[in-house]
Each structure stands twice: as C-alpha cells, then as structure tokens.
N, C-alpha and C. Protein backbone atom coordinates (compact mmCIF):
# COMPACT_ATOMS: atom_id res chain seq x y z
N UNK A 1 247.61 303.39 50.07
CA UNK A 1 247.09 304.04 48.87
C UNK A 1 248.22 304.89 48.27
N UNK A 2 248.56 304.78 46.81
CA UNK A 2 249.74 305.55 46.44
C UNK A 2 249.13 306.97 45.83
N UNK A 3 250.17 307.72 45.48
CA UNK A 3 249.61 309.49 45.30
C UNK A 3 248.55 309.24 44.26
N UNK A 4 248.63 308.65 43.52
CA UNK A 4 247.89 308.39 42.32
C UNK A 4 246.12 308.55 42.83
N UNK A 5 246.24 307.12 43.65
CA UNK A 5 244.71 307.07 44.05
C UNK A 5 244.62 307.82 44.82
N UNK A 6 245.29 308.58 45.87
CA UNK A 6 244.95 309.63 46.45
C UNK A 6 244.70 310.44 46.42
N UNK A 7 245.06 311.26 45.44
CA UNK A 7 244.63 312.40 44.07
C UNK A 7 243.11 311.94 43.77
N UNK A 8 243.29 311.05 43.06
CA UNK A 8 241.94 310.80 42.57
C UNK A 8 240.35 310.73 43.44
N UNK A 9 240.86 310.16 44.49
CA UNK A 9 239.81 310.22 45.59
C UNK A 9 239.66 311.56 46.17
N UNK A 10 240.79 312.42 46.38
CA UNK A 10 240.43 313.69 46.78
C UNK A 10 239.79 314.93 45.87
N UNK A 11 239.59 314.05 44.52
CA UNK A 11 239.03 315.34 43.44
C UNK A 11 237.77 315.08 43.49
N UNK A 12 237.01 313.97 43.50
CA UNK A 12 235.70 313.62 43.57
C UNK A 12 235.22 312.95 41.97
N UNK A 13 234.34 312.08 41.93
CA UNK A 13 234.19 311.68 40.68
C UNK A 13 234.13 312.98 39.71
N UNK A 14 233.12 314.09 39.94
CA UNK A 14 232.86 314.88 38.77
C UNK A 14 234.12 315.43 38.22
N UNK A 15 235.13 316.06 39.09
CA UNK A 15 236.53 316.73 38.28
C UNK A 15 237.33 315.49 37.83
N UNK A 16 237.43 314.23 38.10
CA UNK A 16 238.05 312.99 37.64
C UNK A 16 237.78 312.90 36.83
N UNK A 17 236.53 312.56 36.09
CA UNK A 17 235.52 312.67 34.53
C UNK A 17 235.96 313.88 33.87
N UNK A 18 236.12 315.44 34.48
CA UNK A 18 236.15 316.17 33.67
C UNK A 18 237.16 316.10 33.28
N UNK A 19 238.29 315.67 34.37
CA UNK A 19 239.85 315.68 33.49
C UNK A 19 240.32 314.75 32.47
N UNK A 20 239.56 313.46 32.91
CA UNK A 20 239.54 312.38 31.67
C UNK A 20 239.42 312.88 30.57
N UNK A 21 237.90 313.38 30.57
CA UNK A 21 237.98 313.73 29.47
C UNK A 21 238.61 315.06 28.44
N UNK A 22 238.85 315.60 29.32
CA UNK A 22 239.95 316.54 28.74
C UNK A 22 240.85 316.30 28.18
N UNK A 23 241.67 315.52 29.10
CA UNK A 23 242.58 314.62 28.37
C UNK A 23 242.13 313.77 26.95
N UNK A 24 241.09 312.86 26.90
CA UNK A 24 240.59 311.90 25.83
C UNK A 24 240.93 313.11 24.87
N UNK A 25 240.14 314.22 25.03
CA UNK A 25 240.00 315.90 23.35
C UNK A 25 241.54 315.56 23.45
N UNK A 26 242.24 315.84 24.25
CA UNK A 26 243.57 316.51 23.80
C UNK A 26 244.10 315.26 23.48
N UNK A 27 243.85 313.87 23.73
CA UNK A 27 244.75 313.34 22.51
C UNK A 27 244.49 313.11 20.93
N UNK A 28 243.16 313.50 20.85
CA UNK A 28 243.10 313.57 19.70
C UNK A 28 243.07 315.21 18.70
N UNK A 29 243.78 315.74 19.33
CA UNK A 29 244.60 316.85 18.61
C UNK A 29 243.38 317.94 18.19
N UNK A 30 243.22 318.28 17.04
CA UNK A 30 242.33 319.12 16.21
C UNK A 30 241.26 318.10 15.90
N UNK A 31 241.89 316.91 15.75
CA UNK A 31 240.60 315.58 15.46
C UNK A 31 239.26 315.55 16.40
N UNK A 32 238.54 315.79 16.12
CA UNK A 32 237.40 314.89 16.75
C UNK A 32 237.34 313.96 17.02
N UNK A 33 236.86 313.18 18.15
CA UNK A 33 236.26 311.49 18.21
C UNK A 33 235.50 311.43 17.39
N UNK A 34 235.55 309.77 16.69
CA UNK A 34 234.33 309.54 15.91
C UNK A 34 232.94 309.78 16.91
N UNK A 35 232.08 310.01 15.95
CA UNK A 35 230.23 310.10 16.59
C UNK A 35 229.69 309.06 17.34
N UNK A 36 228.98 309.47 18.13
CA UNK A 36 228.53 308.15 18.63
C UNK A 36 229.49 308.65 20.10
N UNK A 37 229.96 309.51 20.53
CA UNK A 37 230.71 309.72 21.93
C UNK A 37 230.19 309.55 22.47
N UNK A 38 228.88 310.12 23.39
CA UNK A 38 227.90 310.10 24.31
C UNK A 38 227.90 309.34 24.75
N UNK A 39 227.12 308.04 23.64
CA UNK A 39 226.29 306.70 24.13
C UNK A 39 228.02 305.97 24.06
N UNK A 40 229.20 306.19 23.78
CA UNK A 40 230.02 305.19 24.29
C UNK A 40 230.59 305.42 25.27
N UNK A 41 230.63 306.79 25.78
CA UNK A 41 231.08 306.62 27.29
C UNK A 41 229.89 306.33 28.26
N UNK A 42 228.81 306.42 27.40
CA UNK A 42 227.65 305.81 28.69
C UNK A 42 227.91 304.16 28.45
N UNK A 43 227.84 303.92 27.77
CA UNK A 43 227.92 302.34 27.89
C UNK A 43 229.55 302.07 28.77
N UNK A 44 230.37 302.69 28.45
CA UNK A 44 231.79 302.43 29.60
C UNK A 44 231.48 302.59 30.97
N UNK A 45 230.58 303.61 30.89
CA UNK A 45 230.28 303.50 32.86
C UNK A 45 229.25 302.69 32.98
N UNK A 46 228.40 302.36 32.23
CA UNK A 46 227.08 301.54 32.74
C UNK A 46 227.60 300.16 33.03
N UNK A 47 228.14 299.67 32.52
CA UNK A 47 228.39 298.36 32.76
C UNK A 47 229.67 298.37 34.17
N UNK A 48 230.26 299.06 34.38
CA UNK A 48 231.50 298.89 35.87
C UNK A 48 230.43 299.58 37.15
N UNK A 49 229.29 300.22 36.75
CA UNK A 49 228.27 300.49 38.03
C UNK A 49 227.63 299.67 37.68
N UNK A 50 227.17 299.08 36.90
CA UNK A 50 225.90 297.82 37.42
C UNK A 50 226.56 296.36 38.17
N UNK A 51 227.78 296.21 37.89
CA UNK A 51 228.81 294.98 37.91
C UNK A 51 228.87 295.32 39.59
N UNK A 52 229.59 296.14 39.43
CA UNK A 52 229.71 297.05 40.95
C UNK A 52 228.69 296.29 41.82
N UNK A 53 227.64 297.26 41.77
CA UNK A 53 226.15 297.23 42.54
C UNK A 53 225.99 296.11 42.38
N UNK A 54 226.00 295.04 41.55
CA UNK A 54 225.43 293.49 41.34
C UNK A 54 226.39 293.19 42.67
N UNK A 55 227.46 293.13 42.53
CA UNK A 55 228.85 292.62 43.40
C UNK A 55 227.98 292.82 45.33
N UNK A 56 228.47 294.29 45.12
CA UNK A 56 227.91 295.10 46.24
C UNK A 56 226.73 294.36 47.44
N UNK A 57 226.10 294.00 46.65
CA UNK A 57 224.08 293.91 46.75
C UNK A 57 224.19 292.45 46.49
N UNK A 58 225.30 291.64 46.08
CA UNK A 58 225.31 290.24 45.87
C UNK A 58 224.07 289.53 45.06
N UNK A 59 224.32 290.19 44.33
CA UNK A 59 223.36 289.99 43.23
C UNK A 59 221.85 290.38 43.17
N UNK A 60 221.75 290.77 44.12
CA UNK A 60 219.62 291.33 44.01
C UNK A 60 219.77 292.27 43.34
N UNK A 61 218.73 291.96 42.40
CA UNK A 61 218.55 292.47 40.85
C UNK A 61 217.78 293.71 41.66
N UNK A 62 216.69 293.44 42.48
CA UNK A 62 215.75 294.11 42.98
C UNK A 62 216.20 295.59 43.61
N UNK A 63 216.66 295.13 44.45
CA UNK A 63 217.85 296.04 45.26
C UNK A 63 218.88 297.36 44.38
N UNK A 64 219.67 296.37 43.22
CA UNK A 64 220.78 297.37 42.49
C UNK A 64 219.67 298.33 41.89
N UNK A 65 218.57 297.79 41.16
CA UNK A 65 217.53 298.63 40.51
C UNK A 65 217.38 299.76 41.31
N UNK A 66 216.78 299.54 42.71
CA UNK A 66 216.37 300.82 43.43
C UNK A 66 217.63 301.59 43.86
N UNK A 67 218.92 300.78 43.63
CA UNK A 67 219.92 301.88 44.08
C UNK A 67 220.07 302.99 42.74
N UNK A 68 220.30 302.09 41.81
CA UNK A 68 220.73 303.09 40.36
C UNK A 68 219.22 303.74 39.80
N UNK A 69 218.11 303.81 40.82
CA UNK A 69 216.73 304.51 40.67
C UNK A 69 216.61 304.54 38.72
N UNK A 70 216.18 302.81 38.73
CA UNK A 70 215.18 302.65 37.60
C UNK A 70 214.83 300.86 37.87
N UNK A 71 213.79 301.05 36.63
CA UNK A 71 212.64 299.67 36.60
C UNK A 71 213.83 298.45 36.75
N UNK A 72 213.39 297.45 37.65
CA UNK A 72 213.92 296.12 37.50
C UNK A 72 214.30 295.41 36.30
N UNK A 73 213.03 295.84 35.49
CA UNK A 73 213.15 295.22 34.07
C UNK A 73 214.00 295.54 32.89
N UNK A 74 214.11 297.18 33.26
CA UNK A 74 214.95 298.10 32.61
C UNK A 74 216.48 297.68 32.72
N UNK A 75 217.01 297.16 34.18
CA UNK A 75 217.93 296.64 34.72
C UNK A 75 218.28 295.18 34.19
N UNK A 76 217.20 294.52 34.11
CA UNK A 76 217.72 293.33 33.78
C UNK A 76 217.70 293.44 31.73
N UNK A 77 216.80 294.44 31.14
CA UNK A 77 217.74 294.59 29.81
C UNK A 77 218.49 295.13 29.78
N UNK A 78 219.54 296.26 30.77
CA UNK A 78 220.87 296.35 30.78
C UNK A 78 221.84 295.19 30.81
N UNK A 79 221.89 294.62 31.75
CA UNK A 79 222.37 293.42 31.94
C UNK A 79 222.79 292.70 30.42
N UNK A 80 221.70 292.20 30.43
CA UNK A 80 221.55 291.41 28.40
C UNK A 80 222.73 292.54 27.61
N UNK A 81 222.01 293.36 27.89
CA UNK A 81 222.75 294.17 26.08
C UNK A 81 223.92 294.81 26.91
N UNK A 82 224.65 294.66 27.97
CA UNK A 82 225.77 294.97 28.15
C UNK A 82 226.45 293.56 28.50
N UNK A 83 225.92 292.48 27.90
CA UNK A 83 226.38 291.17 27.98
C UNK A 83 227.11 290.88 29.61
N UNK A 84 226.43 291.48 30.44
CA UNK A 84 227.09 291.09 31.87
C UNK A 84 226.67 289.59 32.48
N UNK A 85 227.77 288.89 32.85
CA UNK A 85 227.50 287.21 33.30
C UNK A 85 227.26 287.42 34.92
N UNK A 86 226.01 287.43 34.95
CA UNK A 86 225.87 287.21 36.31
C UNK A 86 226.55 285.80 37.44
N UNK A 87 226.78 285.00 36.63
CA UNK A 87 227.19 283.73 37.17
C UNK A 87 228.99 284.24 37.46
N UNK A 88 229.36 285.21 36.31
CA UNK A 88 231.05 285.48 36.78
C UNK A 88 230.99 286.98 37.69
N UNK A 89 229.88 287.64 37.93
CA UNK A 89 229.84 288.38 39.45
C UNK A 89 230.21 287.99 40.33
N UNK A 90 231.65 288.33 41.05
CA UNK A 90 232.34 287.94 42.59
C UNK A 90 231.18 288.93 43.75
N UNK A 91 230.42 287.72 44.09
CA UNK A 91 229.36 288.97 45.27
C UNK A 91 230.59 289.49 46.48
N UNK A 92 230.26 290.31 47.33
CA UNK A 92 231.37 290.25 48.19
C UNK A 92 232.09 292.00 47.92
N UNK A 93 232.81 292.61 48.75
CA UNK A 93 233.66 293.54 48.89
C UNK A 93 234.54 293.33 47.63
C-alpha cells in the first residue's frame, strides 16, 4: 500500500469526504458550484456503493438492499436510473 492509500485509510471515510470536499470549494475560488450539488455528489457515491455491494453479495439484489437498509424495490429503481449493468458486475473480491 503506498503513503497515499495509507493516509487515506487511516483518516476514515468521514475526514476523506470532508477534505474532498474542501478541496472541490477551493478549486473553485470565490465561484460557487453550479446548483444541484447535493443530489450530484449523492448520485457519485450511490452508484460505486451499490456496484460495490452488488460485486460483494454477488449479485443478491435481496441481500445488498438489507445491507444499504432500504426496500428491494427502491434498490432495484436505483439500479435503472443509475443505469448500472448488472450483467458487467465482476461478483467476487
């Protein structure tokens, strides 16, 4: 593991996010991000944790649902509207 990821694993996700995004403000100067921030960094993580967990869980829809604690159905319209190909999910480590 080089310093990089080692750093990163030793801060924990929440200060990793906070520094991201610290960083994201400070490159855009006095600028604001356009609107709409929220729901686009939720859609950037929703789709690399459901992919994840699909991978993980080798695909049981059933299963990732109760890990990321919501409805199956709810899960499988994530899926759709984050256009994820279940058929190009590598199940497996």
């Amino acid at each position: 593991m080089n310093d990089f990821n080692q750093q990163l694993y030793t801060l924990g996700l929440q200060e990793v996010i906070e520094r991201y995004l610290k960083h994201y403000f400070d490159l855009h100067g006095d600028i604001l991000p356009a609107d709409g921030l929220y729901h686009c960094l939720i859609k950037e993580l929703e789709r690399p944790l459901i992919e994840e967990a699909l991978r993980r869980l080798r695909g049981n829809q059933l299963q990732v649902a109760k890990l990321l604690g919501m409805n199956r159905n709810t899960l499988r319209q994530k899926i759709q509207d984050l256009g994820i190909s279940l058929e190009n999910v590598k199940y497996g480590n």
